[in-house]
C-alpha atoms as a PDB file:
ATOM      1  CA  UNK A   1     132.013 129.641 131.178  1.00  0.00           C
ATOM      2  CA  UNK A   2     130.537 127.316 128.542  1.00  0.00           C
ATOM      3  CA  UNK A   3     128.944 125.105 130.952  1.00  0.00           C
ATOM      4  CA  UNK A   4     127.283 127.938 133.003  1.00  0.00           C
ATOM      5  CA  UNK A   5     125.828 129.425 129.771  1.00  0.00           C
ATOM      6  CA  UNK A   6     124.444 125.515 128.762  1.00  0.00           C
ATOM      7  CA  UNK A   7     123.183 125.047 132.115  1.00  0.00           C
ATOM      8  CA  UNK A   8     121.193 128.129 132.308  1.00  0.00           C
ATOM      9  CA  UNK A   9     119.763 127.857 128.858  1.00  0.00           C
ATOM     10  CA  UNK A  10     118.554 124.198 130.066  1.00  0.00           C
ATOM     11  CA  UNK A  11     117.121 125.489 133.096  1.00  0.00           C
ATOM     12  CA  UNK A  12     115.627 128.037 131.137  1.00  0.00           C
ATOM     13  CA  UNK A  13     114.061 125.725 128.983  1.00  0.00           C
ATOM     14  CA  UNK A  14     112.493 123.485 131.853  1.00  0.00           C
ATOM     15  CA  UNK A  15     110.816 126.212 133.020  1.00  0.00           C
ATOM     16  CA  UNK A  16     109.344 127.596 130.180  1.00  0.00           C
ATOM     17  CA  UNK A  17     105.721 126.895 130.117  1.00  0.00           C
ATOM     18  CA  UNK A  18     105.471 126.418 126.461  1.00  0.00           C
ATOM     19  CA  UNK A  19     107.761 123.455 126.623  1.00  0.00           C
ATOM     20  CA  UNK A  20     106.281 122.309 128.973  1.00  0.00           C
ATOM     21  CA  UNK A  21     103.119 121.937 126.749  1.00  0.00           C
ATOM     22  CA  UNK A  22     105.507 119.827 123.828  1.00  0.00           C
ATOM     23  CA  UNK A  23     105.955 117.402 127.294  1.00  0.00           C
ATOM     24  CA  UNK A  24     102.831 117.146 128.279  1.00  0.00           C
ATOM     25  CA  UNK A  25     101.496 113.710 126.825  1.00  0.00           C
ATOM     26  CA  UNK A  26      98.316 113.215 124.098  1.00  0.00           C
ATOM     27  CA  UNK A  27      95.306 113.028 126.197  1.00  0.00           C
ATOM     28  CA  UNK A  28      94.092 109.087 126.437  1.00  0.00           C
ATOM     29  CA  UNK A  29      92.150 108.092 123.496  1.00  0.00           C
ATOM     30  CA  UNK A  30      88.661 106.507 124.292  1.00  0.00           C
ATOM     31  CA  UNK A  31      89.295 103.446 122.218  1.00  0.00           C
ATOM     32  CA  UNK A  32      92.322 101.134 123.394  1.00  0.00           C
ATOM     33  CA  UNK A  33      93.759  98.705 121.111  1.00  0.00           C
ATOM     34  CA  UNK A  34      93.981  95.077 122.397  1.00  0.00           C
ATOM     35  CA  UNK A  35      96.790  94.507 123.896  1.00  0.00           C
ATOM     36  CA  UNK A  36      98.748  91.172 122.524  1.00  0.00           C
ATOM     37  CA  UNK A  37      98.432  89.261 126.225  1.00  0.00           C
ATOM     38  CA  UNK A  38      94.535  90.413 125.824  1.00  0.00           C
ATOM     39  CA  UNK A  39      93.873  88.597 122.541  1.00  0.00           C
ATOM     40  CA  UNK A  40      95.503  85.557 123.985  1.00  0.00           C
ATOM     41  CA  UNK A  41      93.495  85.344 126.885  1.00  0.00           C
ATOM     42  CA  UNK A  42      90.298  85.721 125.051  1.00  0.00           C
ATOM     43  CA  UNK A  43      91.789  83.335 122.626  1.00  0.00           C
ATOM     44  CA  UNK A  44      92.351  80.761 125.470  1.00  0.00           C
ATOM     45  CA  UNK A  45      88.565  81.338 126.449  1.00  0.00           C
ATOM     46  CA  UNK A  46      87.305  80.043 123.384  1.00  0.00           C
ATOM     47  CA  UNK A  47      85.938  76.295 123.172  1.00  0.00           C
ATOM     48  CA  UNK A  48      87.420  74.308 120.115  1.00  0.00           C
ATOM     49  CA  UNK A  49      86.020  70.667 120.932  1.00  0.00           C
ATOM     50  CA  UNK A  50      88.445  67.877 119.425  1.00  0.00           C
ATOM     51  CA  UNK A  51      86.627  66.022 116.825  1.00  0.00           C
ATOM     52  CA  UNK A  52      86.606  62.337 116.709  1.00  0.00           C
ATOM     53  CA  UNK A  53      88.747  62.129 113.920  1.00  0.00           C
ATOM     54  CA  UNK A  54      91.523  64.711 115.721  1.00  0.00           C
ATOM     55  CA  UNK A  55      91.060  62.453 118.770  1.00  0.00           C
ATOM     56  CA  UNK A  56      91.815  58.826 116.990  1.00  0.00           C
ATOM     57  CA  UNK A  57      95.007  60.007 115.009  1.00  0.00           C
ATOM     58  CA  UNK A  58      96.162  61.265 118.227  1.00  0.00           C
ATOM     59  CA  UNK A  59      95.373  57.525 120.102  1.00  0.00           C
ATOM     60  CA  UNK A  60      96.987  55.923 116.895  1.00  0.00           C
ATOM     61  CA  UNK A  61     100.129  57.169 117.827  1.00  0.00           C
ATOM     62  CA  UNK A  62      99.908  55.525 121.573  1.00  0.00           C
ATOM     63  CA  UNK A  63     102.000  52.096 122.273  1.00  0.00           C
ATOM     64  CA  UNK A  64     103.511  50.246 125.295  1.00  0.00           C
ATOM     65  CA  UNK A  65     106.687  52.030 124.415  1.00  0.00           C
ATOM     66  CA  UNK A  66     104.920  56.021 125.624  1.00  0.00           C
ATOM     67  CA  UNK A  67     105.227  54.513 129.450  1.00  0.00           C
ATOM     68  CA  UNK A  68     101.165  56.061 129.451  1.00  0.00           C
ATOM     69  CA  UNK A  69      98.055  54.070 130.026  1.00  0.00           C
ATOM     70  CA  UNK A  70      95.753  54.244 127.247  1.00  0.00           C
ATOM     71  CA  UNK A  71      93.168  56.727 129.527  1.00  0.00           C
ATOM     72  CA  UNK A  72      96.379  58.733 130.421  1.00  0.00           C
ATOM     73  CA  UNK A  73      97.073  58.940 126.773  1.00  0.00           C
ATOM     74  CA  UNK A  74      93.910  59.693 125.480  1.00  0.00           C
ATOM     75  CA  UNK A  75      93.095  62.256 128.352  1.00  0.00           C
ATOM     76  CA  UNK A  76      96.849  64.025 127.301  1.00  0.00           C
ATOM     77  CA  UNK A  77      95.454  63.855 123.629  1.00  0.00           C
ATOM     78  CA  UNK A  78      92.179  65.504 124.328  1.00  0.00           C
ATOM     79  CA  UNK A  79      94.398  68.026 126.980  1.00  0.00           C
ATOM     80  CA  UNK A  80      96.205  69.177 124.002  1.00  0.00           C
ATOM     81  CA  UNK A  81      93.750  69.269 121.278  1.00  0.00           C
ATOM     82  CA  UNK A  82      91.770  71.997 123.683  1.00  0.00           C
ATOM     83  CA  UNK A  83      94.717  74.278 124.033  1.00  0.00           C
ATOM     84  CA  UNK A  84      96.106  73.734 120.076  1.00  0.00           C
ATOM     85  CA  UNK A  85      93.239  72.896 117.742  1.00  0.00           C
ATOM     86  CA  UNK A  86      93.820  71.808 114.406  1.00  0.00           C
ATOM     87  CA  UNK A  87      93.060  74.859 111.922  1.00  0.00           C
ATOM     88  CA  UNK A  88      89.995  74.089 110.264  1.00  0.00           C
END
């Protein structure tokens, strides 16, 4: 008997238009925050040349021993000072 009566009041409440108005969602606001992935991307997009100081402690850490030419090495050095820059 229980169930019947719970099963009609929540059908009754489904129906209901005016709960249907607490569903309904908050209409989209006109300004959208940045999401996280966004600010990356236009992160990514920004040009941060290596400077030539950035660029010879990086080819002061190169020997025989890194199994890298010396162009390989300095082309991986100026690879990752583009995508991590030194804070300035």
């Amino acid at each position: 008997m229980y169930i019947r009566v719970a099963a009609l009041a929540f059908g009754i409440v489904l129906l209901c238009p005016s709960t249907q108005i607490a569903f309904a969602q908050a209409p989209p606001s006109k300004e959208k925050a940045p999401s996280e992935a966004d600010v990356i991307l236009q992160d990514s997009k920004k040009s941060d040349p290596e400077t030539p100081k950035e660029l010879a402690e990086c080819m002061s850490q190169w020997g025989p021993q890194t199994q890298m030419s010396k162009e390989e090495w300095a082309a991986s050095c100026r690879s990752t000072l583009h995508y991590f820059p030194e804070s300035k």
